[in-house]
PDB file of N, CA and C in Angstrom:
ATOM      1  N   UNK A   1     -19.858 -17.899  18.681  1.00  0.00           N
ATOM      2  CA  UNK A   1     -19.200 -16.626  18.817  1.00  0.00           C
ATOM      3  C   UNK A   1     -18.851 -16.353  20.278  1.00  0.00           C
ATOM      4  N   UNK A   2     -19.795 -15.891  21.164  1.00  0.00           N
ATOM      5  CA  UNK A   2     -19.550 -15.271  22.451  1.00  0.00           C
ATOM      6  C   UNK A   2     -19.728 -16.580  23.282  1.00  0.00           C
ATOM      7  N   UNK A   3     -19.019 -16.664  24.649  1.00  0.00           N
ATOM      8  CA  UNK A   3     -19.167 -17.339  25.378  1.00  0.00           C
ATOM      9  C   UNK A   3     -20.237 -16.938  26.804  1.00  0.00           C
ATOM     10  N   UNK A   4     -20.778 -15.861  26.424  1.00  0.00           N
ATOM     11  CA  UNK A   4     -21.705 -15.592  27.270  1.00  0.00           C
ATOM     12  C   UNK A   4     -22.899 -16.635  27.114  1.00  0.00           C
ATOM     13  N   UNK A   5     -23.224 -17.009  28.476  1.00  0.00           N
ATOM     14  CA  UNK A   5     -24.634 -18.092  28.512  1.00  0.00           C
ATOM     15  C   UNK A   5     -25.847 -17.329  29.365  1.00  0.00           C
ATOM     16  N   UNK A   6     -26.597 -17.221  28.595  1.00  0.00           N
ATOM     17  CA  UNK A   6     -28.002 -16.549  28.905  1.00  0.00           C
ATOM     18  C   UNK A   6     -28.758 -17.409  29.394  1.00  0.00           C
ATOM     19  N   UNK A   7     -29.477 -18.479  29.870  1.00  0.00           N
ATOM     20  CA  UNK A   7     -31.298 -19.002  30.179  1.00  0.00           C
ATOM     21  C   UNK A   7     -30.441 -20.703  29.078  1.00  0.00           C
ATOM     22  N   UNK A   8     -28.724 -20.656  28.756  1.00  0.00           N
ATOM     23  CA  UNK A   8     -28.465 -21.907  28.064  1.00  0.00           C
ATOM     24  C   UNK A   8     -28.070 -21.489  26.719  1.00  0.00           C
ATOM     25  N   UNK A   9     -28.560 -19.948  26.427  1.00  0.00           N
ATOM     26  CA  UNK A   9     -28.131 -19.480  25.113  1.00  0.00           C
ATOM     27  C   UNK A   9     -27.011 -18.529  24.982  1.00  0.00           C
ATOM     28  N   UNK A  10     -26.294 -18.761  23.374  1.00  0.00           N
ATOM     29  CA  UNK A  10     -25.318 -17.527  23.681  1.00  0.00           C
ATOM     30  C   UNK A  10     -26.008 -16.175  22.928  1.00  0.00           C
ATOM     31  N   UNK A  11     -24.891 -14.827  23.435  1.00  0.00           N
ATOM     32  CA  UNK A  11     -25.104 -14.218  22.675  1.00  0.00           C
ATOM     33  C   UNK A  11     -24.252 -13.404  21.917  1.00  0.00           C
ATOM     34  N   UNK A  12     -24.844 -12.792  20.955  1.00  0.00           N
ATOM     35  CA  UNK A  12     -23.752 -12.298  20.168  1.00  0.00           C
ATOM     36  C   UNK A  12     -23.120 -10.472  20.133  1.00  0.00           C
ATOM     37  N   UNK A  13     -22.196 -10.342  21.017  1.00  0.00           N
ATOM     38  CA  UNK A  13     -21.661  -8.902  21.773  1.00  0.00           C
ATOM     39  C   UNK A  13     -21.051  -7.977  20.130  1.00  0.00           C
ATOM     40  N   UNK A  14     -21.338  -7.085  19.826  1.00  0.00           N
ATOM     41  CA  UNK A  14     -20.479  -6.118  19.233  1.00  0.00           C
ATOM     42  C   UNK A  14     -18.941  -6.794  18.911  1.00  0.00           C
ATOM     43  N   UNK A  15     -18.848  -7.095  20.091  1.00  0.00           N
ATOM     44  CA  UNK A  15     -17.390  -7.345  20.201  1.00  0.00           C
ATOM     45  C   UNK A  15     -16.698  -8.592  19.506  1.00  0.00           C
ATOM     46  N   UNK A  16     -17.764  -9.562  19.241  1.00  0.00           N
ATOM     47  CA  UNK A  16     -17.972 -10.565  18.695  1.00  0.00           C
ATOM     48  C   UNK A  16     -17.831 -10.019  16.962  1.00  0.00           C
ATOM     49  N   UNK A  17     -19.026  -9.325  16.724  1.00  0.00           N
ATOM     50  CA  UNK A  17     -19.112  -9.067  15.490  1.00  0.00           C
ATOM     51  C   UNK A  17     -18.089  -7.904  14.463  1.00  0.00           C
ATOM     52  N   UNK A  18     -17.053  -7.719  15.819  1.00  0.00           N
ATOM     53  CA  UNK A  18     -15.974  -7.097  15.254  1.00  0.00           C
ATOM     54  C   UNK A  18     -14.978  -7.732  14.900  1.00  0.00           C
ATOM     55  N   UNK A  19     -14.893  -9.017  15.778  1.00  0.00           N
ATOM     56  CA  UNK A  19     -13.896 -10.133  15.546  1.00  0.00           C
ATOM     57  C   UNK A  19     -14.004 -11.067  14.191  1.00  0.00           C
ATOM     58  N   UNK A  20     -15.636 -11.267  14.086  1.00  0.00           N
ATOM     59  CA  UNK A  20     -16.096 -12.093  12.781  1.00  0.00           C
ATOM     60  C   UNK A  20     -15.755 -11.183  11.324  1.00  0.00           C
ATOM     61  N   UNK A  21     -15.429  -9.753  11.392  1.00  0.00           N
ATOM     62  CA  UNK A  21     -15.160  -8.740  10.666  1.00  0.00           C
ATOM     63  C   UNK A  21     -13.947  -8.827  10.551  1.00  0.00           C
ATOM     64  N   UNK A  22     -12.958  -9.184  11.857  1.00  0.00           N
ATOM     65  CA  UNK A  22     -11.812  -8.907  11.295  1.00  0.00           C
ATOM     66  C   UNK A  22     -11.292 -10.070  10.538  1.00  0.00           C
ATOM     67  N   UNK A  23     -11.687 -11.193  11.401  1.00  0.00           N
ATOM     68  CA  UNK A  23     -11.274 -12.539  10.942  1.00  0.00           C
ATOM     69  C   UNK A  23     -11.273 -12.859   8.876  1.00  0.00           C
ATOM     70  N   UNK A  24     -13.022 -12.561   8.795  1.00  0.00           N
ATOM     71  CA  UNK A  24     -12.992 -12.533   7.696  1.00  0.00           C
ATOM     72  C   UNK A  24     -12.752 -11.721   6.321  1.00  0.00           C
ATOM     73  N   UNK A  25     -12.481 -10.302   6.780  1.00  0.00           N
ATOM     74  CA  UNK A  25     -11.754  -9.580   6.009  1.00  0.00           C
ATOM     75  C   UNK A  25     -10.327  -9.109   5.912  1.00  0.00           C
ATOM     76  N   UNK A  26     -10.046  -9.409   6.966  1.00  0.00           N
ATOM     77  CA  UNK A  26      -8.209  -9.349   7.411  1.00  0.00           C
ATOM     78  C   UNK A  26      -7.916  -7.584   7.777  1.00  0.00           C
ATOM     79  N   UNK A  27      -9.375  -6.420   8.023  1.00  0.00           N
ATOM     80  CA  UNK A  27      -8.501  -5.446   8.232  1.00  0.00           C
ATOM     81  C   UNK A  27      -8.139  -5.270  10.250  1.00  0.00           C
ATOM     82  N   UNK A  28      -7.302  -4.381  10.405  1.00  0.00           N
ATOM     83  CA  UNK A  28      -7.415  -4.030  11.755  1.00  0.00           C
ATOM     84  C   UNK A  28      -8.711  -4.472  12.414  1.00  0.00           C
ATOM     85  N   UNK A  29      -8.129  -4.720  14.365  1.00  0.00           N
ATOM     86  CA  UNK A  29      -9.565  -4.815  14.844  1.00  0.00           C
ATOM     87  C   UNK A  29     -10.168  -3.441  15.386  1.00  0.00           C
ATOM     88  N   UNK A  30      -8.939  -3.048  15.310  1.00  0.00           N
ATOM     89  CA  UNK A  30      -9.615  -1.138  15.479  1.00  0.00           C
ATOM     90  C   UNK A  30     -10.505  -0.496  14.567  1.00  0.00           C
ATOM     91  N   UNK A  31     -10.163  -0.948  12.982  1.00  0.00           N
ATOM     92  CA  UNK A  31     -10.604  -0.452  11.564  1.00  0.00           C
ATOM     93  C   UNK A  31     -11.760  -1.513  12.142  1.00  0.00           C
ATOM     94  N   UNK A  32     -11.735  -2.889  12.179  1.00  0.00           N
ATOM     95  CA  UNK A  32     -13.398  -3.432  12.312  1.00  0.00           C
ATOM     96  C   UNK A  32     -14.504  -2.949  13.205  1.00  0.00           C
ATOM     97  N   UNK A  33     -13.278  -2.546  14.325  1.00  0.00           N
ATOM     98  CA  UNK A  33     -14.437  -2.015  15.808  1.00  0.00           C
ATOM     99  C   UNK A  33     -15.459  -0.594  15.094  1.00  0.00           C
ATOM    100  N   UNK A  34     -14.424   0.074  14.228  1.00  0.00           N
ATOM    101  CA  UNK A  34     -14.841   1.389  13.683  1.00  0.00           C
ATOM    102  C   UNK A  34     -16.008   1.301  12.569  1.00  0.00           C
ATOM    103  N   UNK A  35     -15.961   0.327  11.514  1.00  0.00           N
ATOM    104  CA  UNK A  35     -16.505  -0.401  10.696  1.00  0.00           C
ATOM    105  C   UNK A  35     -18.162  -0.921  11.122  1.00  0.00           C
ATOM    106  N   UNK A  36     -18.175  -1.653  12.246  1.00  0.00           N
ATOM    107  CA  UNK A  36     -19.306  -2.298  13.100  1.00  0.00           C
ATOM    108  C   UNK A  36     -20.089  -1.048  13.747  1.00  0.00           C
ATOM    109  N   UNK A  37     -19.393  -0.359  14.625  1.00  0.00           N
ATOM    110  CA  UNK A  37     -19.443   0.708  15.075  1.00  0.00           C
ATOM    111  C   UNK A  37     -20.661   1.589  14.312  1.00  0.00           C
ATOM    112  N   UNK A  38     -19.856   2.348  13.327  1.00  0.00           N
ATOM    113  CA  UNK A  38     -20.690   3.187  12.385  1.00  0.00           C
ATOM    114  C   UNK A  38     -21.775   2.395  11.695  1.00  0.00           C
ATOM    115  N   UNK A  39     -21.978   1.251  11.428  1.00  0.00           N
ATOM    116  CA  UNK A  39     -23.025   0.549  10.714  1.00  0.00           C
ATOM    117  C   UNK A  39     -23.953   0.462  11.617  1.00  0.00           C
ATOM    118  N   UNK A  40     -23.805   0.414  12.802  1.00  0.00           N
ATOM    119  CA  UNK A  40     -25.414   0.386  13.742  1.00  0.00           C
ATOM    120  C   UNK A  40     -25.273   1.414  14.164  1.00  0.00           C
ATOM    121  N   UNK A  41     -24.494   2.580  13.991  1.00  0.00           N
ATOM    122  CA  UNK A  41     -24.553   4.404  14.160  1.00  0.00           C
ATOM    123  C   UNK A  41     -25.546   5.171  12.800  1.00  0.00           C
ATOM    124  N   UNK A  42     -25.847   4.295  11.985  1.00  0.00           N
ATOM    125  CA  UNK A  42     -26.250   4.519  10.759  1.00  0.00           C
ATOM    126  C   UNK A  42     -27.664   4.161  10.907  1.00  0.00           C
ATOM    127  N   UNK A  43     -28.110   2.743  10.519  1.00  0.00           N
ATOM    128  CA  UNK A  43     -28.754   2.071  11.392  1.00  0.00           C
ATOM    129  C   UNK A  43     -29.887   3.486  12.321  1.00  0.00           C
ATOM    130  N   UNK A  44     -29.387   3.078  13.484  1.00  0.00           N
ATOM    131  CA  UNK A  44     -29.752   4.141  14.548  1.00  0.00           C
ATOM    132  C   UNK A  44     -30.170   5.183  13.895  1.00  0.00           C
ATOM    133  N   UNK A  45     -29.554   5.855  13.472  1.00  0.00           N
ATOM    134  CA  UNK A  45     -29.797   7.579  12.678  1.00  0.00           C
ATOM    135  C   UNK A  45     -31.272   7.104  11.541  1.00  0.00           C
ATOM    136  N   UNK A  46     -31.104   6.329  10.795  1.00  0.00           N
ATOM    137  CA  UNK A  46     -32.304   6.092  10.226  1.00  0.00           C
ATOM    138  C   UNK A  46     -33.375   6.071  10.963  1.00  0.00           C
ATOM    139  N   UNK A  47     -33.326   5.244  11.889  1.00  0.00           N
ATOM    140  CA  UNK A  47     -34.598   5.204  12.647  1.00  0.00           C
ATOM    141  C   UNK A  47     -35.100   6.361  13.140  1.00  0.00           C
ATOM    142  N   UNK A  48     -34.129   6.583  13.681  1.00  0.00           N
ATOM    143  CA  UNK A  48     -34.095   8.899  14.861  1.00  0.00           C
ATOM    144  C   UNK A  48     -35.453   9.046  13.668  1.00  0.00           C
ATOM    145  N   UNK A  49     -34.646   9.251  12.302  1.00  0.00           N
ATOM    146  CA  UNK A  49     -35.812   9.726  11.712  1.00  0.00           C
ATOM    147  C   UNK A  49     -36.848   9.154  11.228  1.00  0.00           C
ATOM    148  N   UNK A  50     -36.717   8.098  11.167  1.00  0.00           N
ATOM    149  CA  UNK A  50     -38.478   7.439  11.143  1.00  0.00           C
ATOM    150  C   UNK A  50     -38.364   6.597   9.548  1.00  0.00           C
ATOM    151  N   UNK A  51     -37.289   6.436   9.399  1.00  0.00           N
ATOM    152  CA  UNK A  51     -36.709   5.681   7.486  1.00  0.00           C
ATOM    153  C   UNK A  51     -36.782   4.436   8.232  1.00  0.00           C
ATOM    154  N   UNK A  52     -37.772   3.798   6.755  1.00  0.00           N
ATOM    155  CA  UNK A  52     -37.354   1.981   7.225  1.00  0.00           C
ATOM    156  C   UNK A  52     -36.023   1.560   7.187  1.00  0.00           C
ATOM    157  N   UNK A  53     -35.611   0.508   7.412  1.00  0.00           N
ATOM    158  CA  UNK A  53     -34.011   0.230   7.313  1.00  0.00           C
ATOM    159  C   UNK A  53     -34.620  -1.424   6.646  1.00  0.00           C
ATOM    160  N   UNK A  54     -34.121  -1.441   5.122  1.00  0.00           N
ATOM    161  CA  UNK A  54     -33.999  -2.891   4.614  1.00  0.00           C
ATOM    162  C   UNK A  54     -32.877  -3.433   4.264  1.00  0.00           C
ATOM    163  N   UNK A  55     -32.678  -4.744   4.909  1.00  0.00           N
ATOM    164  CA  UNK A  55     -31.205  -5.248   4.569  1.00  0.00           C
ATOM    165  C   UNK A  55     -31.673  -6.428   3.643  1.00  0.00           C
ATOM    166  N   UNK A  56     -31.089  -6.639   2.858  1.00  0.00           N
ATOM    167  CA  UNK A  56     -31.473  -7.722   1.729  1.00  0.00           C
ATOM    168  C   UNK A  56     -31.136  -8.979   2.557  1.00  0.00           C
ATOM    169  N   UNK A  57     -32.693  -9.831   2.717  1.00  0.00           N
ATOM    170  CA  UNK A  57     -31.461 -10.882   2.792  1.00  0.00           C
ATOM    171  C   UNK A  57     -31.361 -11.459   4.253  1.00  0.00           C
ATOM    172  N   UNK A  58     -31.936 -10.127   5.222  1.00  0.00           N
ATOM    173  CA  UNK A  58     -31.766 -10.487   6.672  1.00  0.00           C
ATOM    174  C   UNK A  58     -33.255  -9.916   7.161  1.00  0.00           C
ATOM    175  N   UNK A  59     -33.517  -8.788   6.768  1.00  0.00           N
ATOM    176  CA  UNK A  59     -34.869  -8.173   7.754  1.00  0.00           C
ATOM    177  C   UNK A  59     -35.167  -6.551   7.345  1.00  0.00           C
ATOM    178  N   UNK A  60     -36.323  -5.809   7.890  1.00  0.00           N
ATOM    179  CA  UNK A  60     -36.758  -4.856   7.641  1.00  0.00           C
ATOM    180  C   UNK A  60     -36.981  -4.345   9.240  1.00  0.00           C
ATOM    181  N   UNK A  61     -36.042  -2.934   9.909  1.00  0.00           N
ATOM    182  CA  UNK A  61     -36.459  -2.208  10.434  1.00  0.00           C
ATOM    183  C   UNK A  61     -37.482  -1.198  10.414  1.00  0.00           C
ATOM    184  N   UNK A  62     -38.397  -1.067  11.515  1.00  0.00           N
ATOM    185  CA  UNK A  62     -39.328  -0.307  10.953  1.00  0.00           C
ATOM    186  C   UNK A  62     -40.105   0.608  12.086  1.00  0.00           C
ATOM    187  N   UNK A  63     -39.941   1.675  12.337  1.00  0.00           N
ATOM    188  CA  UNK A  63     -40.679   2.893  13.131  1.00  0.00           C
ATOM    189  C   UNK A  63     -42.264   3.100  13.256  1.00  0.00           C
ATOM    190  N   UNK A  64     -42.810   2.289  14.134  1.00  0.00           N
ATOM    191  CA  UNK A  64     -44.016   2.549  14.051  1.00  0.00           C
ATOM    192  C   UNK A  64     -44.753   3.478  15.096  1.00  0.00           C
ATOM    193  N   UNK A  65     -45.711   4.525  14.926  1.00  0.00           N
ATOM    194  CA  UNK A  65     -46.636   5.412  15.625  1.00  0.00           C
ATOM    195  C   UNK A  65     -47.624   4.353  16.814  1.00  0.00           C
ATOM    196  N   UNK A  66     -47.340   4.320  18.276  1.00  0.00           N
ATOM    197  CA  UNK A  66     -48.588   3.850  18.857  1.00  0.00           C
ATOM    198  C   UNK A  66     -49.140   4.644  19.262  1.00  0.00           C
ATOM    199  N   UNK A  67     -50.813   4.850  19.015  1.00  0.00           N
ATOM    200  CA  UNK A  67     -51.589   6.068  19.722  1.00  0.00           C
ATOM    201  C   UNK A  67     -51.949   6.067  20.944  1.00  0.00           C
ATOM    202  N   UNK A  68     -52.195   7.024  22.016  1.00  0.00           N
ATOM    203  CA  UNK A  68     -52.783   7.069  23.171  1.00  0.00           C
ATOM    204  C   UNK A  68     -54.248   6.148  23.390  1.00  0.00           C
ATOM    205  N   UNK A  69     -53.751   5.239  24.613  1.00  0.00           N
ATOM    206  CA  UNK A  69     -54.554   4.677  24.588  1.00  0.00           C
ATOM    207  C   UNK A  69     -54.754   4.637  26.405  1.00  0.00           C
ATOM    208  N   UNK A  70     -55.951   3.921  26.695  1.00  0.00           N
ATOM    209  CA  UNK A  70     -55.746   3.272  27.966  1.00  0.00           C
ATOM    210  C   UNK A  70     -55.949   1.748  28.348  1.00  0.00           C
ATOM    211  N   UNK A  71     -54.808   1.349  29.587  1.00  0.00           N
ATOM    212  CA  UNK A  71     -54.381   0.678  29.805  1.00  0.00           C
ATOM    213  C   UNK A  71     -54.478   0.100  31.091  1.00  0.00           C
ATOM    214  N   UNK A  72     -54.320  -0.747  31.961  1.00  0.00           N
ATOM    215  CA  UNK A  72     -55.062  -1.180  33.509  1.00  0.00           C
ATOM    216  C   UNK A  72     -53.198  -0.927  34.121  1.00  0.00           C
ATOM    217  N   UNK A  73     -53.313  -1.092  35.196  1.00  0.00           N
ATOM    218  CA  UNK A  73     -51.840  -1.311  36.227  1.00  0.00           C
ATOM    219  C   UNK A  73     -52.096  -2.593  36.588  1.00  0.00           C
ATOM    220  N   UNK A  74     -51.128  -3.219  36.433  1.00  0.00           N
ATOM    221  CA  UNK A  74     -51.488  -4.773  36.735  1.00  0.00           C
ATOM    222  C   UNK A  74     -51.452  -5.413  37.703  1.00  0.00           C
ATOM    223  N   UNK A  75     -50.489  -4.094  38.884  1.00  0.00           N
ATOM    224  CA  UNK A  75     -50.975  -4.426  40.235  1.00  0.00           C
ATOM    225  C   UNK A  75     -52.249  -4.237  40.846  1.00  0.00           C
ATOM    226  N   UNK A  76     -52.493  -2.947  40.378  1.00  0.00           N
ATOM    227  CA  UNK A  76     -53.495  -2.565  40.694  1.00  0.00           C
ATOM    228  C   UNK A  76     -55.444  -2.756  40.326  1.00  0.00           C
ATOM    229  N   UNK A  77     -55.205  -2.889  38.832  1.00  0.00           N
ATOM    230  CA  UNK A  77     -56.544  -3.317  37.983  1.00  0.00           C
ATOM    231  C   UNK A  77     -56.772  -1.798  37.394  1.00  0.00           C
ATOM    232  N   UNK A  78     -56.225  -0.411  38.196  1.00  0.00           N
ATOM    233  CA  UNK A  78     -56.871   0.675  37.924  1.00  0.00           C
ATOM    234  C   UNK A  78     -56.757   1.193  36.193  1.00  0.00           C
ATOM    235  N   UNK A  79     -57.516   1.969  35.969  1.00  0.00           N
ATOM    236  CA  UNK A  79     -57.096   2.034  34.657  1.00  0.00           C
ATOM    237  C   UNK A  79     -56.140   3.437  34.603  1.00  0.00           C
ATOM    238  N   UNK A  80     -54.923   3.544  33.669  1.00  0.00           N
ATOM    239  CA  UNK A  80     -53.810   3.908  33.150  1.00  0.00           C
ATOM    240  C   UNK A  80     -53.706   4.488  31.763  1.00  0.00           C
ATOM    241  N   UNK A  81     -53.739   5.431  31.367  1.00  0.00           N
ATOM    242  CA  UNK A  81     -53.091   6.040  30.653  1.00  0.00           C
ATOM    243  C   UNK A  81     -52.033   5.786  30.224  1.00  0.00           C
ATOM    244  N   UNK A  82     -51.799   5.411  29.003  1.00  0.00           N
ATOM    245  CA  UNK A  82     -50.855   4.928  28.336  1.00  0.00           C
ATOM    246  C   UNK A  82     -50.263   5.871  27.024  1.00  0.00           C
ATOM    247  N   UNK A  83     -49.275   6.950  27.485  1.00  0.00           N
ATOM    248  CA  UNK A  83     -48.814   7.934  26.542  1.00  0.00           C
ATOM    249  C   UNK A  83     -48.649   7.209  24.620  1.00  0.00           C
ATOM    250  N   UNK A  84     -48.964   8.147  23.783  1.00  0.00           N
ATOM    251  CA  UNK A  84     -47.944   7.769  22.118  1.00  0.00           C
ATOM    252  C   UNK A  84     -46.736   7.648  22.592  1.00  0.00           C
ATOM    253  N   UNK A  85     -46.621   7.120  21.971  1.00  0.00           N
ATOM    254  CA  UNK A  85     -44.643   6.632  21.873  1.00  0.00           C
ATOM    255  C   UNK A  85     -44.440   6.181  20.168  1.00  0.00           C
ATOM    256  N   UNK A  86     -43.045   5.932  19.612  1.00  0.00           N
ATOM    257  CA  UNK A  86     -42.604   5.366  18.621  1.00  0.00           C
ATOM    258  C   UNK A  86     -41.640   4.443  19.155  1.00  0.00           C
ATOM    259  N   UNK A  87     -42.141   2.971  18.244  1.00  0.00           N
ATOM    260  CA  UNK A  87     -41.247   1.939  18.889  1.00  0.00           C
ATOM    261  C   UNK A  87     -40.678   0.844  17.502  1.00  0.00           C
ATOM    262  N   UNK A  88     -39.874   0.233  17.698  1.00  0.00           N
ATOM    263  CA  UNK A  88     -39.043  -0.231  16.798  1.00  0.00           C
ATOM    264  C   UNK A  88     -39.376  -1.514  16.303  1.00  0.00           C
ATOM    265  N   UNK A  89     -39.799  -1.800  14.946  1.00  0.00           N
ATOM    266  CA  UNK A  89     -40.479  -3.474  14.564  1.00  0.00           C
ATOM    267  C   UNK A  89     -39.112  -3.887  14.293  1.00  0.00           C
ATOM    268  N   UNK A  90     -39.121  -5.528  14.245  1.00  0.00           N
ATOM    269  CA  UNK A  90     -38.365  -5.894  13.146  1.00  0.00           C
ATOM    270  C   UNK A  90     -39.254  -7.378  12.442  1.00  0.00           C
ATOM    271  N   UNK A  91     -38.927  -7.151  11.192  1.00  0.00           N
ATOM    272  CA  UNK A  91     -39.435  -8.404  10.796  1.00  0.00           C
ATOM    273  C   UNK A  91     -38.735  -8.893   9.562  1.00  0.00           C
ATOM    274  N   UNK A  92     -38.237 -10.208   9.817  1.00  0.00           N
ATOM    275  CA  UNK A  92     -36.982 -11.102   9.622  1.00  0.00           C
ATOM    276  C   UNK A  92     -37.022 -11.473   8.077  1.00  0.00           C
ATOM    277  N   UNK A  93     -36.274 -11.610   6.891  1.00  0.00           N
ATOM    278  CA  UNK A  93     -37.188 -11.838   5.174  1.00  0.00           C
ATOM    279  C   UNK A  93     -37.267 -13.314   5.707  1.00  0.00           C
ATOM    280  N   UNK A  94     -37.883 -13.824   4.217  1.00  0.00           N
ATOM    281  CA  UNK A  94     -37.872 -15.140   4.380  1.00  0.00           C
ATOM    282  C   UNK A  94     -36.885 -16.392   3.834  1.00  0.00           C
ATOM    283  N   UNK A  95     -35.435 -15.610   3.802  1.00  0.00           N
ATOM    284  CA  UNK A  95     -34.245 -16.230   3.420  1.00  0.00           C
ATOM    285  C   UNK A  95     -34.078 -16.426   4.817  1.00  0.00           C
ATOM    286  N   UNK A  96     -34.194 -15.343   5.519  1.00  0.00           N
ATOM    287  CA  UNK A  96     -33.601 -15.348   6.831  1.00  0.00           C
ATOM    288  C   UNK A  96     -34.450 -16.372   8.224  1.00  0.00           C
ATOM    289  N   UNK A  97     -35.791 -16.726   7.456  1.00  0.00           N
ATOM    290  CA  UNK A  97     -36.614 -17.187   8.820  1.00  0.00           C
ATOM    291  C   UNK A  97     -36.260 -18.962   8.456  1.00  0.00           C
ATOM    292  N   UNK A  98     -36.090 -18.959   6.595  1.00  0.00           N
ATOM    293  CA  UNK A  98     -35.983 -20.263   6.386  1.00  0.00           C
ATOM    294  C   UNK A  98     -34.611 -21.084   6.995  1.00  0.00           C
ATOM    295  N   UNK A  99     -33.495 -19.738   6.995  1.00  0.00           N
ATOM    296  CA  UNK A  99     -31.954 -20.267   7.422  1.00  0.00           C
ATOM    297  C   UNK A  99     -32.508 -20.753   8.923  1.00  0.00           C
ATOM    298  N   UNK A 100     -33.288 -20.137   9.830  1.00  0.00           N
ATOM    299  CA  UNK A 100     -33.308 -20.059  11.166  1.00  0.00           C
ATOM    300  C   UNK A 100     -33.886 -21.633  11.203  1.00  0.00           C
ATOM    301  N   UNK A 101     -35.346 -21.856  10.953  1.00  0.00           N
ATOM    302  CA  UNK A 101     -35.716 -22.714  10.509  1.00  0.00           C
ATOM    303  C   UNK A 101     -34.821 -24.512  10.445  1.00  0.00           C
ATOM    304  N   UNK A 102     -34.050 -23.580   9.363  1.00  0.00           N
ATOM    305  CA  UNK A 102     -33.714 -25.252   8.663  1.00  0.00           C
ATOM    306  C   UNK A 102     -32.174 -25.642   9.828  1.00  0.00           C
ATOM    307  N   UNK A 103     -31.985 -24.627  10.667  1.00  0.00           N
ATOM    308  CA  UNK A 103     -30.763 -24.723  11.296  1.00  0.00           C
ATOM    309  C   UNK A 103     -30.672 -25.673  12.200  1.00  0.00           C
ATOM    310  N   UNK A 104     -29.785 -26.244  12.529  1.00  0.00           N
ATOM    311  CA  UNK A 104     -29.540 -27.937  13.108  1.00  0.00           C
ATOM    312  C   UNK A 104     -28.920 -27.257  14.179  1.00  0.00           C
ATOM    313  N   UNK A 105     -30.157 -27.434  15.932  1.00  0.00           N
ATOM    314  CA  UNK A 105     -29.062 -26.729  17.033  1.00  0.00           C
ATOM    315  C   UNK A 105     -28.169 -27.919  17.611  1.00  0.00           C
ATOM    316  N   UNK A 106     -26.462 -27.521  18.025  1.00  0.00           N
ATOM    317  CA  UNK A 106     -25.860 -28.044  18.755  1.00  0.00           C
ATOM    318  C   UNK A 106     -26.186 -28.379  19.810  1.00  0.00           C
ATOM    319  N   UNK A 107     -25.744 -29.673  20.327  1.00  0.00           N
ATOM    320  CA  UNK A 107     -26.394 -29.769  21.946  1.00  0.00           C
ATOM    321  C   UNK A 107     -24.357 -29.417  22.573  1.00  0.00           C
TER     322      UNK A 107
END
């Protein structure tokens, strides 16, 4: 897809996945940009509120609670306070870990 090279890897830009949208459905790349767009605007909004997000097939988003805890500074050794927060899982099905898996990388 993208010709961006990361650490030897590519990656894959929005912009990319608007093109693979248009390519393979034939509409506008404006209608795809809009299309891509709102699907991780959706996405997003689920999470805001704390809804798992399951995609058949690919993975399970998921909102999890971390409690207050403490924590060291790693410059320092001192110990740190480490506020709750909510932070974002993902974990991949197993159609999706086997595709990764069985995938033959290009050199």
């Amino acid at each position: 897809m993208s010709g961006d090279m990361m650490a030897g890897q590519q990656t894959v830009t929005r912009a990319d996945l608007c093109e693979a949208v248009h390519n393979e459905v034939g509409l506008s790349r404006q209608e795809c940009s809009s299309l891509v767009e709102r699907t991780l605007e959706l996405i997003v909004e689920s999470l805001e509120r704390g809804e798992t997000v399951k995609l058949s097939g690919f993975g399970v988003f998921q909102v999890r609670e971390k409690r207050a805890r403490m924590g060291r500074n790693p410059k320092t050794g001192e110990p740190a306070a480490i506020n709750p927060r909510r932070v974002i899982s993902f974990r991949a099905s197993q159609i999706m870990k086997s595709r990764v898996h069985d995938a033959v990388v290009e050199d």
